[in-house]
PDB file of N, CA and C in Angstrom:
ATOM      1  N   UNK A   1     -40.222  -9.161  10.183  1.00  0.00           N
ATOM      2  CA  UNK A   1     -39.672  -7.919  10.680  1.00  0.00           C
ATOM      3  C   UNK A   1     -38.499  -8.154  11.622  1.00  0.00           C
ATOM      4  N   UNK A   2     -38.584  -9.363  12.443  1.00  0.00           N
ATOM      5  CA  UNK A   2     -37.488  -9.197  13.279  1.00  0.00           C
ATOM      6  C   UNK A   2     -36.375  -9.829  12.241  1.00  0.00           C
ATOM      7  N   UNK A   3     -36.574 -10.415  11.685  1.00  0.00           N
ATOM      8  CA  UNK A   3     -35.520 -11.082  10.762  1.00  0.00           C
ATOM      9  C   UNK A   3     -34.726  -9.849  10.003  1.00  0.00           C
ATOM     10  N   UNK A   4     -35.316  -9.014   9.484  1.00  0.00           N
ATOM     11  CA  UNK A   4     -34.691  -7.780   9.010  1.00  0.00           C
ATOM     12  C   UNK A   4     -33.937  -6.774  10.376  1.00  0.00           C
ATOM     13  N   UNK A   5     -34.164  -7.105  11.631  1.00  0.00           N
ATOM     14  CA  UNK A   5     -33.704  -6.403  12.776  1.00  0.00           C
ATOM     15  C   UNK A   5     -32.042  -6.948  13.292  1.00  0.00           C
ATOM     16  N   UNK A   6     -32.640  -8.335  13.126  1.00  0.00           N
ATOM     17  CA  UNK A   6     -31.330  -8.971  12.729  1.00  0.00           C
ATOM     18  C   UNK A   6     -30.456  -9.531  11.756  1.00  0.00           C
ATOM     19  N   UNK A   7     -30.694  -9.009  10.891  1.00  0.00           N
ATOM     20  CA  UNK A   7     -29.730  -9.080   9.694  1.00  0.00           C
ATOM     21  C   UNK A   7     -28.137  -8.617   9.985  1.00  0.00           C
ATOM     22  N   UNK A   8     -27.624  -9.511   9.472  1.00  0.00           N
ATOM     23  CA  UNK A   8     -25.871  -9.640   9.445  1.00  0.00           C
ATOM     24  C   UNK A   8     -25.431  -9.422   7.751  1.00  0.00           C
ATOM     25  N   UNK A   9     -24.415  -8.519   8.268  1.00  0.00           N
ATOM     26  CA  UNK A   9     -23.518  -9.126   6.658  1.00  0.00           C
ATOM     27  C   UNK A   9     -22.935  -9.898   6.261  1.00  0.00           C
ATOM     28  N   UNK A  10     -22.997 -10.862   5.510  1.00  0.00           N
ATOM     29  CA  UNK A  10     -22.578 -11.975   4.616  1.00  0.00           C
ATOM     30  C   UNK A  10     -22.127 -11.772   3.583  1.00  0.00           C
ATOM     31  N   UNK A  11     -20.721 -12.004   4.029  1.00  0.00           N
ATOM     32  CA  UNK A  11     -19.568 -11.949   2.504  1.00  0.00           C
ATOM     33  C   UNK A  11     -18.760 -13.557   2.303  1.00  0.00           C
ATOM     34  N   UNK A  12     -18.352 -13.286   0.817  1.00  0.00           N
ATOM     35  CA  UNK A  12     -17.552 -14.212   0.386  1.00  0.00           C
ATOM     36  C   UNK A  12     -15.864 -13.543   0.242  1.00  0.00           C
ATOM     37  N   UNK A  13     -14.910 -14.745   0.411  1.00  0.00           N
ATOM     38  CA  UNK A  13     -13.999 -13.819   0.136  1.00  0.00           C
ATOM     39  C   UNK A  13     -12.933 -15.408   0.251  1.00  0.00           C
ATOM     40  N   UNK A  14     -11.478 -14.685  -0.020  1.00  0.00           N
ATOM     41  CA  UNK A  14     -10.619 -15.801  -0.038  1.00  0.00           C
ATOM     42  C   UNK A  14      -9.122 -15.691   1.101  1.00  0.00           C
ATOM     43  N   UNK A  15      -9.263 -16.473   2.099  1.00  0.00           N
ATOM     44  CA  UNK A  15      -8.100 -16.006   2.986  1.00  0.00           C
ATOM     45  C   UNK A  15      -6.967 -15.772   2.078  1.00  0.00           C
ATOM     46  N   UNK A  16      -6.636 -14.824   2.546  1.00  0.00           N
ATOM     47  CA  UNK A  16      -4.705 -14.280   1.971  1.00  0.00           C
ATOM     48  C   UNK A  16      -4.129 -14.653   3.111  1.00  0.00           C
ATOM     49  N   UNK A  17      -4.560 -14.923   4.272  1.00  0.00           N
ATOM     50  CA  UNK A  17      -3.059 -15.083   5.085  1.00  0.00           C
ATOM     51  C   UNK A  17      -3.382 -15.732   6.527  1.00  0.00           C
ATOM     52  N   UNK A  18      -2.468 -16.654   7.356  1.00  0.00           N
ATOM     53  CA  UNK A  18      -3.193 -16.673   8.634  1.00  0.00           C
ATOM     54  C   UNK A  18      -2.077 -15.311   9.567  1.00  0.00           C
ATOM     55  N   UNK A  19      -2.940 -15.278  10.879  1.00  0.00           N
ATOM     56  CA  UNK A  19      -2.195 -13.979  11.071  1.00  0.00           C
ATOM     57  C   UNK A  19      -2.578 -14.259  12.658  1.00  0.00           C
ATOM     58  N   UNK A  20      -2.033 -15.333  13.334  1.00  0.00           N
ATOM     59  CA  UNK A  20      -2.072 -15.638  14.304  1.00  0.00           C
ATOM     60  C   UNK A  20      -3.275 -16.835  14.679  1.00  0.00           C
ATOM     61  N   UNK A  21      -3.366 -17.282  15.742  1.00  0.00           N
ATOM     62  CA  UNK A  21      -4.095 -18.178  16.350  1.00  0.00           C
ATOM     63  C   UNK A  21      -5.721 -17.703  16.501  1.00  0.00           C
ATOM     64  N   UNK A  22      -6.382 -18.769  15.503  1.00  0.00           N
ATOM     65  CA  UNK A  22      -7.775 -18.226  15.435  1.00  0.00           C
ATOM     66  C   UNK A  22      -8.092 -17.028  14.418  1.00  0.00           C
ATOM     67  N   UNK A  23      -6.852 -16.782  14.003  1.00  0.00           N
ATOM     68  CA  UNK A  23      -7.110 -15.269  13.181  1.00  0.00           C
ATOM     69  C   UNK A  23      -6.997 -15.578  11.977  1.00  0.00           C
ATOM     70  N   UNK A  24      -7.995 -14.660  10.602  1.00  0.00           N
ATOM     71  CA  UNK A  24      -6.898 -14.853   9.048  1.00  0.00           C
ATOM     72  C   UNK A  24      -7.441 -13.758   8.809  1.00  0.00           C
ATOM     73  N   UNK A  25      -6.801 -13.524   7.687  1.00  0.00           N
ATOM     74  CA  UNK A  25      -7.242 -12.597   6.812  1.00  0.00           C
ATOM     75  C   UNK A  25      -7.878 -12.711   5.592  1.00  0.00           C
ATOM     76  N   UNK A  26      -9.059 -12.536   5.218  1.00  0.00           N
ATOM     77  CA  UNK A  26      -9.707 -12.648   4.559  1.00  0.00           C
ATOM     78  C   UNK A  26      -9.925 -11.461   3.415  1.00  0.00           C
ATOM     79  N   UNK A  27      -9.387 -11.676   1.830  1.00  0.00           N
ATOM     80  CA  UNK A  27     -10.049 -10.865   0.972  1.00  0.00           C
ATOM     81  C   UNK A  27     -10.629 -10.805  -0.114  1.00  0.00           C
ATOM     82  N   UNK A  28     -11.715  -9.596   0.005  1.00  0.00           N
ATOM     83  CA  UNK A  28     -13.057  -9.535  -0.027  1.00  0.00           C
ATOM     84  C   UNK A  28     -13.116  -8.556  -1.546  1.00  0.00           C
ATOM     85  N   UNK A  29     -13.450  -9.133  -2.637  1.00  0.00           N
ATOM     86  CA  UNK A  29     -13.520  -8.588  -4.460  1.00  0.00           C
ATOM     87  C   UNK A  29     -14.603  -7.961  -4.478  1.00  0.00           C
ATOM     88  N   UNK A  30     -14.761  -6.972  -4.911  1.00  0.00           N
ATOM     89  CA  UNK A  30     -15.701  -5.716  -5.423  1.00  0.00           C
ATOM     90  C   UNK A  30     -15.984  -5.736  -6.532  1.00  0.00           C
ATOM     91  N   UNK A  31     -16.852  -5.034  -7.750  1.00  0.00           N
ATOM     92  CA  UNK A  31     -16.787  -3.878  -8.632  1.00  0.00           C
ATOM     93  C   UNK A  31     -17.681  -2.852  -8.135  1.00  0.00           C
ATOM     94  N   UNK A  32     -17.252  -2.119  -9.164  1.00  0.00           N
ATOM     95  CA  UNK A  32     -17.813  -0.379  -8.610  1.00  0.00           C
ATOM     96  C   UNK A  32     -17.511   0.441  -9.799  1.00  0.00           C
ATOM     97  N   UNK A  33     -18.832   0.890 -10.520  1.00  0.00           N
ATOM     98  CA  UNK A  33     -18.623   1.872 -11.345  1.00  0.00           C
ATOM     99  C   UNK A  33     -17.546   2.906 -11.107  1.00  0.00           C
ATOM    100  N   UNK A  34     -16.790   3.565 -12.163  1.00  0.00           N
ATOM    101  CA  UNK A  34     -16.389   4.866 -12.245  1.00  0.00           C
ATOM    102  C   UNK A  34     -16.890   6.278 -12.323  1.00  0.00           C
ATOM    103  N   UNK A  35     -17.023   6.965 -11.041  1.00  0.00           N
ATOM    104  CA  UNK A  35     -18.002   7.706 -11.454  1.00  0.00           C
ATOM    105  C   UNK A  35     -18.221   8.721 -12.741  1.00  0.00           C
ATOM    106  N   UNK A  36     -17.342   8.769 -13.221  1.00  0.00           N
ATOM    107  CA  UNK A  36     -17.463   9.973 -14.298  1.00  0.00           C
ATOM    108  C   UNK A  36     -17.073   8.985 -15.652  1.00  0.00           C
ATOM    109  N   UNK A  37     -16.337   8.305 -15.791  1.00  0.00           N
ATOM    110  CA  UNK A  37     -16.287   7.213 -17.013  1.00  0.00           C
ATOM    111  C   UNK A  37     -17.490   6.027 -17.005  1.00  0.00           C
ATOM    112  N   UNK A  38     -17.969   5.437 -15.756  1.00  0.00           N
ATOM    113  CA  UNK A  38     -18.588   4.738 -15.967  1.00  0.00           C
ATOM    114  C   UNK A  38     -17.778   2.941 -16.150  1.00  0.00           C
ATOM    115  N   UNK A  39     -16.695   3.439 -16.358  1.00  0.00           N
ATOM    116  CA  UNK A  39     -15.968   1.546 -16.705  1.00  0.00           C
ATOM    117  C   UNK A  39     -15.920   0.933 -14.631  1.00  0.00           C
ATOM    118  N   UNK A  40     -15.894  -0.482 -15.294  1.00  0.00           N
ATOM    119  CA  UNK A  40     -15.883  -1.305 -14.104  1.00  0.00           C
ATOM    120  C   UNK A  40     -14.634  -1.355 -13.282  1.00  0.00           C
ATOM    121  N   UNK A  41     -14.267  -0.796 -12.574  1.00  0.00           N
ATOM    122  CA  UNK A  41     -13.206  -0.803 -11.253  1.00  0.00           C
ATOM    123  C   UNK A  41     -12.877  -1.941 -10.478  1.00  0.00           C
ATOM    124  N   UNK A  42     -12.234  -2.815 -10.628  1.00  0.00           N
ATOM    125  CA  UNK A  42     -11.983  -3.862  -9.648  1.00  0.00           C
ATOM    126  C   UNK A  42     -11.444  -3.130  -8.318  1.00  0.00           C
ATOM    127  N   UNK A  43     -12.406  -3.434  -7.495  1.00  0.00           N
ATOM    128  CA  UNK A  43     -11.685  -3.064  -5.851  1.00  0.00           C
ATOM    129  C   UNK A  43     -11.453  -4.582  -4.888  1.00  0.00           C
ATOM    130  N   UNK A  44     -10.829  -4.371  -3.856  1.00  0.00           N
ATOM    131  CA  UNK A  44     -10.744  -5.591  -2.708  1.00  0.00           C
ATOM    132  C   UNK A  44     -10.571  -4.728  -1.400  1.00  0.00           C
ATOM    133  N   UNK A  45     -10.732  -5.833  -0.441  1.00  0.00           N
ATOM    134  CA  UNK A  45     -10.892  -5.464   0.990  1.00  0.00           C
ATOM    135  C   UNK A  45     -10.171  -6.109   1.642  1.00  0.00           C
ATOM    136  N   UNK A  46      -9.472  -5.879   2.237  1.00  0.00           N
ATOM    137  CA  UNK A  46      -8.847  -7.213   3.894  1.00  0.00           C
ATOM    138  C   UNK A  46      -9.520  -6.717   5.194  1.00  0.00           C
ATOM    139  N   UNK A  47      -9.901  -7.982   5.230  1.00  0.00           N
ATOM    140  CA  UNK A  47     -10.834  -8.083   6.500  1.00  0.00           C
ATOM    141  C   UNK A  47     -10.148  -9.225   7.600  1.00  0.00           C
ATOM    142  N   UNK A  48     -10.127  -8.359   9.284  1.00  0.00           N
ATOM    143  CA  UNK A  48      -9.315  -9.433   9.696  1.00  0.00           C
ATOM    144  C   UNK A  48     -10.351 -10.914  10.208  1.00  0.00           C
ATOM    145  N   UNK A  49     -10.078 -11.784  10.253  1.00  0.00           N
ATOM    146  CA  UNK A  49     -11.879 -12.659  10.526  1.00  0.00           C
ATOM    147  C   UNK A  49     -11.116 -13.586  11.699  1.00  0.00           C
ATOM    148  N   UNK A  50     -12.215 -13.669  12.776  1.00  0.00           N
ATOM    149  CA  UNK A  50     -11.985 -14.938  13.396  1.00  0.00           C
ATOM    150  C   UNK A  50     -12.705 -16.379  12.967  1.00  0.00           C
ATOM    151  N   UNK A  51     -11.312 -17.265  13.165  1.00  0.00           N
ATOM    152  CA  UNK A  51     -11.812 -18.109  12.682  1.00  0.00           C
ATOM    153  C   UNK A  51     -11.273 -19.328  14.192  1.00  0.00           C
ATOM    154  N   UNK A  52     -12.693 -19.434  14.469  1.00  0.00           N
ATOM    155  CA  UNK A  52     -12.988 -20.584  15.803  1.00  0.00           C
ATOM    156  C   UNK A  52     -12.158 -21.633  15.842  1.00  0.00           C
ATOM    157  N   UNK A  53     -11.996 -22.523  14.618  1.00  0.00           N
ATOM    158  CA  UNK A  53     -11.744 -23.788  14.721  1.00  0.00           C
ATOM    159  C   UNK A  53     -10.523 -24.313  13.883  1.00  0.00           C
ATOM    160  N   UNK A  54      -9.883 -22.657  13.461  1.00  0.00           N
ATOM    161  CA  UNK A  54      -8.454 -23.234  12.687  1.00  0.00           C
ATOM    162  C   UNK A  54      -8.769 -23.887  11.729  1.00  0.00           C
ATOM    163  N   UNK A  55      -9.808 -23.919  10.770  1.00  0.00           N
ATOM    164  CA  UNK A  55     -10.592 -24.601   9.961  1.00  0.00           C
ATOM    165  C   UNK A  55      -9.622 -24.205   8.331  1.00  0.00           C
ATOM    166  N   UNK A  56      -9.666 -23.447   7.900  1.00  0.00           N
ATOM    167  CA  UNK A  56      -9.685 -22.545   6.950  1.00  0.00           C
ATOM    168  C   UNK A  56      -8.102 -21.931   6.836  1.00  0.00           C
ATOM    169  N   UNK A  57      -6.674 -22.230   5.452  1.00  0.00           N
ATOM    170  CA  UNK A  57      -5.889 -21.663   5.395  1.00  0.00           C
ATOM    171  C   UNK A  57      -5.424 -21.105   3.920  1.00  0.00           C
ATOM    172  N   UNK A  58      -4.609 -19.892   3.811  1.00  0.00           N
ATOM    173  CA  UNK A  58      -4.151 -19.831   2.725  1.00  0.00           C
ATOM    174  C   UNK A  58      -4.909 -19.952   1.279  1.00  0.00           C
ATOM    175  N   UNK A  59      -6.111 -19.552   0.432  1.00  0.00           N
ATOM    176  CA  UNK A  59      -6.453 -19.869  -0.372  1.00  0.00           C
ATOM    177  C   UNK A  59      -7.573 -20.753  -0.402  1.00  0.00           C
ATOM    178  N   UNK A  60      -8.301 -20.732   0.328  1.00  0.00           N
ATOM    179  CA  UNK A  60      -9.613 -21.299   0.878  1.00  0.00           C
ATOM    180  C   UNK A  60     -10.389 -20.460   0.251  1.00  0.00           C
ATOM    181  N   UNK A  61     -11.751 -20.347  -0.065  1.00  0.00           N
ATOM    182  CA  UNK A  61     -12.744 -19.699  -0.196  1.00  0.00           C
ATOM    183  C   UNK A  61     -13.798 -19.868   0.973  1.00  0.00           C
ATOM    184  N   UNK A  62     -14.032 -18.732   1.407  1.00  0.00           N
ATOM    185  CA  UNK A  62     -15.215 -18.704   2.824  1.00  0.00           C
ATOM    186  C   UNK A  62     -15.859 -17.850   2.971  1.00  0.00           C
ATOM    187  N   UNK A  63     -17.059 -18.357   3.287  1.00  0.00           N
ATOM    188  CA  UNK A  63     -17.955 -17.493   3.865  1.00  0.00           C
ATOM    189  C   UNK A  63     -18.037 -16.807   5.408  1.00  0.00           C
ATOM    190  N   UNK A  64     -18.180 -15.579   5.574  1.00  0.00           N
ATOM    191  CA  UNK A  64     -18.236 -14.630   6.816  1.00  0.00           C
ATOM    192  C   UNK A  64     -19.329 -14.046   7.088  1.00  0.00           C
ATOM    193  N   UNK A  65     -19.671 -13.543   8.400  1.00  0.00           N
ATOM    194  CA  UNK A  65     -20.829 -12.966   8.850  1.00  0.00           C
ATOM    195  C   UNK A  65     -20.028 -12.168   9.563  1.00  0.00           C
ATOM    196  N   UNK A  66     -20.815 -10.909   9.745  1.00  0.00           N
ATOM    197  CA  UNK A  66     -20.082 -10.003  11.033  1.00  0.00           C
ATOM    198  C   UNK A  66     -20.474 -10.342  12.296  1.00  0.00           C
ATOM    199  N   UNK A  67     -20.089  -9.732  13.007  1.00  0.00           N
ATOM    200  CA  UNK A  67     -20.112 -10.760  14.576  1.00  0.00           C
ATOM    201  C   UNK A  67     -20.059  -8.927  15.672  1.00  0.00           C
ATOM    202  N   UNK A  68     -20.139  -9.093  16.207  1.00  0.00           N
ATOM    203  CA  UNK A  68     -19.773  -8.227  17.998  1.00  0.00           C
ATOM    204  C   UNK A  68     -18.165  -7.976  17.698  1.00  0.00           C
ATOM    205  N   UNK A  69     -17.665  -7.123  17.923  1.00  0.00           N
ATOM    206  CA  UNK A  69     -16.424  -7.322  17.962  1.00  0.00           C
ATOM    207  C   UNK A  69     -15.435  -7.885  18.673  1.00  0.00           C
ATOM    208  N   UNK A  70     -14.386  -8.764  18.111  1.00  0.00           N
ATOM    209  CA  UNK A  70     -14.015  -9.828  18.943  1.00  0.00           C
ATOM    210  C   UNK A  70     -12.555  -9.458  19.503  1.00  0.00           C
ATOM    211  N   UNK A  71     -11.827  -8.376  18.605  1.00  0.00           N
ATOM    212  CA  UNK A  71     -10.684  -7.314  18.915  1.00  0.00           C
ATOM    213  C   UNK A  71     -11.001  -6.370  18.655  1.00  0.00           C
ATOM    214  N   UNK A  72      -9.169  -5.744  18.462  1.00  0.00           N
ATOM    215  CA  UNK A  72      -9.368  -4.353  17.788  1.00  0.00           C
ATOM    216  C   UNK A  72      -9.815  -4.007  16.493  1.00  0.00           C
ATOM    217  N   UNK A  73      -9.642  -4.803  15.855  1.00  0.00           N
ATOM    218  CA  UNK A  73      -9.383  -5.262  14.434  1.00  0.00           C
ATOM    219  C   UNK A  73     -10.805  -6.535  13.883  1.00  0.00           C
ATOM    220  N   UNK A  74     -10.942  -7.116  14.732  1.00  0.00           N
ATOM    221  CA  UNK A  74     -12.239  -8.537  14.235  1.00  0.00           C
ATOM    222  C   UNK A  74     -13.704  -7.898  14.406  1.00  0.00           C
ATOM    223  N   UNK A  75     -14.206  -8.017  13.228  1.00  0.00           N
ATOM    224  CA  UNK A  75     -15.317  -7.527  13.385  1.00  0.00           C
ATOM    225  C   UNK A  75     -16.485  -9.078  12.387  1.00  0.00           C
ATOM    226  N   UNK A  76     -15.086  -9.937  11.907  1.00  0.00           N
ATOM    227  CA  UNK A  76     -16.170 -10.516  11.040  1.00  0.00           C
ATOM    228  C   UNK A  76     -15.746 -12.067  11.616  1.00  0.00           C
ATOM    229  N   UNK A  77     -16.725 -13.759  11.006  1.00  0.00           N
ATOM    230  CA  UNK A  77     -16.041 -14.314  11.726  1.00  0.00           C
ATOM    231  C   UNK A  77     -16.655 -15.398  11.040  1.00  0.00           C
ATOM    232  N   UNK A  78     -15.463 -16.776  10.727  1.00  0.00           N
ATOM    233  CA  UNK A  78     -15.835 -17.807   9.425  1.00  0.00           C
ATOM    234  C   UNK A  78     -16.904 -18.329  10.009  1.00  0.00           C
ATOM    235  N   UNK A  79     -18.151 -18.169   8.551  1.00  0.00           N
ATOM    236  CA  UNK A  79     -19.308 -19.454   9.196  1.00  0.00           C
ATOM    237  C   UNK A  79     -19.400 -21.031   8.552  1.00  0.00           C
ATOM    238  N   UNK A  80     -18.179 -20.671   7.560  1.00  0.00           N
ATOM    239  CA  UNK A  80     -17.747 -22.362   6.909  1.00  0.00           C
ATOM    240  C   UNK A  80     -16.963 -22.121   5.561  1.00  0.00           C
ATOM    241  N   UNK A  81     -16.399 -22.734   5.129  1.00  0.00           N
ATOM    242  CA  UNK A  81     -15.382 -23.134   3.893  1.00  0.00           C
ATOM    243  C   UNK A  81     -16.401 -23.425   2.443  1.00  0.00           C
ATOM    244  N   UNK A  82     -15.980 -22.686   1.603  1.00  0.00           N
ATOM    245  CA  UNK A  82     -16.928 -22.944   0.302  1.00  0.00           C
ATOM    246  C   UNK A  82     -16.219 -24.212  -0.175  1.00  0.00           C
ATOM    247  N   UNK A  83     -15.016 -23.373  -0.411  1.00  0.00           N
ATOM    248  CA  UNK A  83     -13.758 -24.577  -1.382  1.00  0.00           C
ATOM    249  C   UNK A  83     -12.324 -24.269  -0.687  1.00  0.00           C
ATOM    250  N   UNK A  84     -11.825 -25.804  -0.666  1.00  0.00           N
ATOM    251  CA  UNK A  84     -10.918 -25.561  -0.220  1.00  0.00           C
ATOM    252  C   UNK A  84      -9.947 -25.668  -1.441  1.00  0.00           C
ATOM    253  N   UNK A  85      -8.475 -24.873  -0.978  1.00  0.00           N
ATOM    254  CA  UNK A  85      -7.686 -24.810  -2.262  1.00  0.00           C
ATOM    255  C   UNK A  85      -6.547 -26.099  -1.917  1.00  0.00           C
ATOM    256  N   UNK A  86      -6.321 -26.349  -3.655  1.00  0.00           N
ATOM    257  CA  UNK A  86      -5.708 -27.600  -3.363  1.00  0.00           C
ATOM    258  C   UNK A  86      -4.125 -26.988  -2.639  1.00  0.00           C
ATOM    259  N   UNK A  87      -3.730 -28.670  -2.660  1.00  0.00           N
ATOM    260  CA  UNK A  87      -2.351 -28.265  -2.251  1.00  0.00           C
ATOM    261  C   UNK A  87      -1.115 -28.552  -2.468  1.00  0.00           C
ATOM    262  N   UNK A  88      -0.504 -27.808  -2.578  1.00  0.00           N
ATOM    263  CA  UNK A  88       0.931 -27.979  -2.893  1.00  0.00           C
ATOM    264  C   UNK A  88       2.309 -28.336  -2.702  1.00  0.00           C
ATOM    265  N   UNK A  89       2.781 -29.326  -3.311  1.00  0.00           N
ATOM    266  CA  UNK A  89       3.973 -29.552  -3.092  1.00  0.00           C
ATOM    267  C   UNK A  89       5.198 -28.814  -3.023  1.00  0.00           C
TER     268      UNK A  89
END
């Protein structure tokens, strides 16, 4: 029971961008029925995330938890790197 009291949300998603010190942006792939057709809708999200340790850039895949809010804007915050994306010359 307390485990369900404290439950967090846990998303996957792929930084699009860094956006200052400690900060990225992270986005977050959906589907979602149509309501009256029924076909599959691709949606996305940008989420701004703190990220502690400068860990994570550009095309990374990561995992997030929501957190306390850390700005105006941070509500979520990296808990580690799935894959990192290669890199380019």
């Amino acid at each position: 029971m307390a485990e369900e009291r404290n439950s967090r949300k846990v998303l996957q998603g792929v930084v699009s961008s860094r956006s200052g010190d400690k900060s990225v942006k992270v986005t977050v792939a959906y589907k979602i029925p149509h309501p009256r057709f029924h076909k599959v809708i691709n949606r996305k999200t940008v989420l701004h995330v703190h990220d502690e340790e400068n860990a994570s850039k550009p095309g990374d895949k990561v995992e997030i938890m929501e957190t306390r809010p850390m700005s105006k804007l941070k509500r979520f915050r990296v808990t580690r790197v799935l894959e990192v994306s290669p890199v380019l010359d």
